[in-house]
N, C-alpha and C. Protein backbone atom coordinates (compact mmCIF):
# COMPACT_ATOMS: atom_id res chain seq x y z
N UNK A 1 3.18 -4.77 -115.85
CA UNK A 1 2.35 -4.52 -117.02
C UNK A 1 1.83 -3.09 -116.97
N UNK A 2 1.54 -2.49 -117.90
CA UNK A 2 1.68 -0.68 -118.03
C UNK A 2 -0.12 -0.68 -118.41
N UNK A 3 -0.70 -0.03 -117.80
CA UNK A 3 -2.10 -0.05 -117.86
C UNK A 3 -2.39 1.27 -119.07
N UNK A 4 -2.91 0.65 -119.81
CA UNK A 4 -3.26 2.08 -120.99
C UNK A 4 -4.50 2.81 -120.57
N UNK A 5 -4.38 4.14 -120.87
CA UNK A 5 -4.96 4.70 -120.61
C UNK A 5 -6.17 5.22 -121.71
N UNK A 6 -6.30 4.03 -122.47
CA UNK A 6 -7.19 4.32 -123.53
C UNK A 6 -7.55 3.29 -124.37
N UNK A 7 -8.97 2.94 -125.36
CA UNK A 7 -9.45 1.53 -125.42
C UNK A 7 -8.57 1.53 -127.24
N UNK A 8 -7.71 2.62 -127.81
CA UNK A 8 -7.81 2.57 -128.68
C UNK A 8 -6.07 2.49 -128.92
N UNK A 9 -5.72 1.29 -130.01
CA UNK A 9 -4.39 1.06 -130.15
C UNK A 9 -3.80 1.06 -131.35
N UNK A 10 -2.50 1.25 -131.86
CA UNK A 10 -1.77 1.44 -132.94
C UNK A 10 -0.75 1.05 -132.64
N UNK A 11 0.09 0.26 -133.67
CA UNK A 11 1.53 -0.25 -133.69
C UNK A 11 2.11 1.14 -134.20
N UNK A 12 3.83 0.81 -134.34
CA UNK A 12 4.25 1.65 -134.81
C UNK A 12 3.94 1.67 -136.64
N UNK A 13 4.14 0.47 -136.75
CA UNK A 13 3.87 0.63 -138.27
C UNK A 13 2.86 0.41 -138.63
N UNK A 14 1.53 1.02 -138.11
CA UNK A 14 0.01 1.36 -138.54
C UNK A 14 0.77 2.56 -138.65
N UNK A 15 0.87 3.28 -138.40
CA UNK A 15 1.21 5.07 -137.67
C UNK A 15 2.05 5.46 -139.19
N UNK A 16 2.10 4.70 -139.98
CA UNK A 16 2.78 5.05 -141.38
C UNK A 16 1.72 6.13 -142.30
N UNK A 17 0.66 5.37 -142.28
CA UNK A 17 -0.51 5.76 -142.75
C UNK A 17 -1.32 6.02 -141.06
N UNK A 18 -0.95 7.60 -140.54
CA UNK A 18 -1.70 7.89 -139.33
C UNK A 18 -3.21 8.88 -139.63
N UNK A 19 -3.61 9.05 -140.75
CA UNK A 19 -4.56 9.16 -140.97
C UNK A 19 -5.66 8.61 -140.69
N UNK A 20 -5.12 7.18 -141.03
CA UNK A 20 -6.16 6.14 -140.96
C UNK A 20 -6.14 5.91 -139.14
N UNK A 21 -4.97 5.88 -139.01
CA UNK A 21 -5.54 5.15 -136.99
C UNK A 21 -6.42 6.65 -136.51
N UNK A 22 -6.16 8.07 -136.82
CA UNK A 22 -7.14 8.91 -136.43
C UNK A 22 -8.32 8.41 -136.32
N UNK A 23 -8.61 8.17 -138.25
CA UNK A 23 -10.06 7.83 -138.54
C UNK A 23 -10.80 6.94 -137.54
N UNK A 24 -9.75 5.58 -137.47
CA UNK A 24 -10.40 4.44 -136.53
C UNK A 24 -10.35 4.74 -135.40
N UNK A 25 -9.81 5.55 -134.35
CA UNK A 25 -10.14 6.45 -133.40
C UNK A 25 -11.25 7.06 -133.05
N UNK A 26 -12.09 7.59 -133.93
CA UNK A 26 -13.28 8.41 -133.36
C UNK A 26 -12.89 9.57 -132.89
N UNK A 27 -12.11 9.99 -132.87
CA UNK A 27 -11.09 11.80 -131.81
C UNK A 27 -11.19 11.22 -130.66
N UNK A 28 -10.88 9.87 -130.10
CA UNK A 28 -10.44 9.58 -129.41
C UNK A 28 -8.62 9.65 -129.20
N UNK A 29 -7.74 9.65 -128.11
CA UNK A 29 -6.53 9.41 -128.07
C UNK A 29 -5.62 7.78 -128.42
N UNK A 30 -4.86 7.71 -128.92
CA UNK A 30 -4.40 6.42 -129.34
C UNK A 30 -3.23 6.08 -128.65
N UNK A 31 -3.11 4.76 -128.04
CA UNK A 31 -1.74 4.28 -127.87
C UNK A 31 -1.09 3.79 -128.30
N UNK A 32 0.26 4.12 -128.91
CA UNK A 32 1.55 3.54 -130.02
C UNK A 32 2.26 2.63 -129.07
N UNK A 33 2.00 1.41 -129.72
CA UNK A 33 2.86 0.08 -128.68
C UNK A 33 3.77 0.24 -129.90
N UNK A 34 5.15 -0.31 -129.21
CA UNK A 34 6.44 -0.92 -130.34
C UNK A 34 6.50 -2.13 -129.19
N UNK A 35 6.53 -3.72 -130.39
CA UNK A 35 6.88 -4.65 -129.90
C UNK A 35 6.15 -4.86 -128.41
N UNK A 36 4.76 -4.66 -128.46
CA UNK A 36 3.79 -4.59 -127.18
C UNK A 36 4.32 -4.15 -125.99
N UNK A 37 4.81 -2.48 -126.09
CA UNK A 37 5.01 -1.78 -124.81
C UNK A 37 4.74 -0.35 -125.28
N UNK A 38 4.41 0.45 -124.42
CA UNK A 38 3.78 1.65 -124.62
C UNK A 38 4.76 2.35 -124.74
N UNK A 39 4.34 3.26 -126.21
CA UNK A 39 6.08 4.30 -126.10
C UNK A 39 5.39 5.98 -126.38
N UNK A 40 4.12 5.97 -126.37
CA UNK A 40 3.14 7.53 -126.18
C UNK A 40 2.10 7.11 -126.49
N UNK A 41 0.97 8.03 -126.38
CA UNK A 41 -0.25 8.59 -127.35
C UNK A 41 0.04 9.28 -128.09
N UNK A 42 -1.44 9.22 -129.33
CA UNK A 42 -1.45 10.29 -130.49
C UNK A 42 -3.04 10.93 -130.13
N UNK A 43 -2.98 12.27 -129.47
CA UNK A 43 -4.17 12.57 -129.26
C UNK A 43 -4.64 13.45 -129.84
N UNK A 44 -5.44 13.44 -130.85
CA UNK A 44 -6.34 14.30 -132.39
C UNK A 44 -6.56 16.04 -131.11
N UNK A 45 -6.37 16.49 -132.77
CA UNK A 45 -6.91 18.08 -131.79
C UNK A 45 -8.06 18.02 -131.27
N UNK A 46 -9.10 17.05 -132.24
CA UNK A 46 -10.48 17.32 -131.70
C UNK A 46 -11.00 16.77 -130.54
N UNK A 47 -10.06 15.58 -129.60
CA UNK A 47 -10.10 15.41 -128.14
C UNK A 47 -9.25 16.35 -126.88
N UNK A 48 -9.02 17.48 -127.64
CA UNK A 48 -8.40 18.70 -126.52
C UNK A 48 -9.55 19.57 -126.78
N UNK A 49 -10.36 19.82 -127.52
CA UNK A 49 -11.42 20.73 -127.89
C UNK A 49 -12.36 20.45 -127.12
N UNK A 50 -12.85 20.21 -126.05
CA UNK A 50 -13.84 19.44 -125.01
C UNK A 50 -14.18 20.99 -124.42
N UNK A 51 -15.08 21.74 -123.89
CA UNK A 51 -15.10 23.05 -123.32
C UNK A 51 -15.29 22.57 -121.52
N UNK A 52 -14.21 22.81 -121.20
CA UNK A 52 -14.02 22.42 -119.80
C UNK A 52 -14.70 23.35 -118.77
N UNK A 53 -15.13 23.32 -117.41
CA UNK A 53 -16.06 24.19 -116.62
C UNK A 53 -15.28 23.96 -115.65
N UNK A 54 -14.84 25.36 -114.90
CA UNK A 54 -14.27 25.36 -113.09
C UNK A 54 -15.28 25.03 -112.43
N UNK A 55 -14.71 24.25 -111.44
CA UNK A 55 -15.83 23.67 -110.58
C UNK A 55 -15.66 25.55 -109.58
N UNK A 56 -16.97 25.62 -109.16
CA UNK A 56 -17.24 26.43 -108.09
C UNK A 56 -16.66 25.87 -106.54
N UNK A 57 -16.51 26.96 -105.98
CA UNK A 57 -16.01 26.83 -104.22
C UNK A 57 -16.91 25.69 -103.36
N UNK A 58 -18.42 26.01 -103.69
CA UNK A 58 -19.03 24.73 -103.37
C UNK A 58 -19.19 23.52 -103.73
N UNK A 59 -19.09 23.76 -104.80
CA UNK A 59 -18.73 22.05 -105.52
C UNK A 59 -17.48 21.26 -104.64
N UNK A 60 -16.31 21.98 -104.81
CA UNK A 60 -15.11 21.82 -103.87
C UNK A 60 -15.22 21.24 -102.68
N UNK A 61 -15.99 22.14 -101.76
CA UNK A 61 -15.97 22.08 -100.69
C UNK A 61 -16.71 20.64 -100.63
N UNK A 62 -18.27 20.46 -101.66
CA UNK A 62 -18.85 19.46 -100.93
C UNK A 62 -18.27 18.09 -101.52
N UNK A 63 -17.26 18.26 -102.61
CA UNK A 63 -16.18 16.82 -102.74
C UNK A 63 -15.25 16.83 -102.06
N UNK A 64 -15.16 17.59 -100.59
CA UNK A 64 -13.75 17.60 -100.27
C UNK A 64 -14.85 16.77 -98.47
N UNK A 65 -15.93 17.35 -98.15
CA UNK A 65 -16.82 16.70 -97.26
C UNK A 65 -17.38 15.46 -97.91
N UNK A 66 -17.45 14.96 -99.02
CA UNK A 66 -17.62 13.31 -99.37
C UNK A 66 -17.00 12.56 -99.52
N UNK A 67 -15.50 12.90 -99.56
CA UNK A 67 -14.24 12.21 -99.23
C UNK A 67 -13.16 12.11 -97.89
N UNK A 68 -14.20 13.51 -97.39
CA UNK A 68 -13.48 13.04 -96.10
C UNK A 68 -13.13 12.22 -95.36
N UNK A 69 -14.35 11.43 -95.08
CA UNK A 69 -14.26 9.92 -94.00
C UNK A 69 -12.81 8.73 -94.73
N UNK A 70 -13.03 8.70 -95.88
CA UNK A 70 -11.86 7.89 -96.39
C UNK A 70 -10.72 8.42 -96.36
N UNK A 71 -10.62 9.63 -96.65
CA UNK A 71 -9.30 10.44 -96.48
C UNK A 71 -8.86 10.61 -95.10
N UNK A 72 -9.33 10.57 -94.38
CA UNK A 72 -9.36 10.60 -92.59
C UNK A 72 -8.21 10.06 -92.42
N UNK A 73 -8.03 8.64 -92.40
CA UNK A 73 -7.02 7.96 -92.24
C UNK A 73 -5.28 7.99 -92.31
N UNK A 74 -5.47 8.09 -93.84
CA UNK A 74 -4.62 8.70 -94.71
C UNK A 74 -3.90 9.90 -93.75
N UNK A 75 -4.76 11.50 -93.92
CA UNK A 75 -4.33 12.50 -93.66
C UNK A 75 -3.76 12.25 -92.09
N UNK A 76 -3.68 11.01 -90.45
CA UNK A 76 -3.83 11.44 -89.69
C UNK A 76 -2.48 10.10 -89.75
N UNK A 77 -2.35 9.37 -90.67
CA UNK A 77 -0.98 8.61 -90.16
C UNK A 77 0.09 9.66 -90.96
N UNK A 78 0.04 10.71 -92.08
CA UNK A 78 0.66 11.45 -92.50
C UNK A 78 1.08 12.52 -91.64
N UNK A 79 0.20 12.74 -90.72
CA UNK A 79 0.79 14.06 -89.44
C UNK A 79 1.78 14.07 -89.09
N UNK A 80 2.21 12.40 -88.34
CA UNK A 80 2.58 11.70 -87.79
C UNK A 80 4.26 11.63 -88.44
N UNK A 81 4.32 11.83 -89.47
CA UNK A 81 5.71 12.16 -90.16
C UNK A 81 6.23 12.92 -90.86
């Protein structure tokens, strides 16, 4: 089963009139099922328009020290091959 990545859905033949699934969207992104399987999104310009921020070196650093202990594991059976 294909997990969507979004709460908002459209058949293919809503998408005739795609005006309207925008509208009922909110500028949210939409997923186009055919015959209930995922075949893309339709994502409005106005959900790429978000003003995104680089995280700083310390930000980094201190999500890379709050994930460490779990990542521990991971990184030390990966050496290993």
């Amino acid at each position: 089963m294909t997990r969507l990545l979004t709460n908002h859905i459209a058949t293919m033949t809503e998408l005739r009139e795609p005006h309207k699934v925008l509208e009922r969207s909110g500028g949210k992104p939409v997923a186009i099922l055919k015959n209930s399987a995922l075949v893309g999104y339709l994502v409005p310009a106005e959900a790429t328009e978000t003003d995104h921020r680089v995280a700083t070196r310390e930000e980094v650093l201190e999500s890379l020290r709050r994930t460490r202990a779990r990542s521990q594991p991971v990184l030390d059976y990966l050496r290993d091959k």
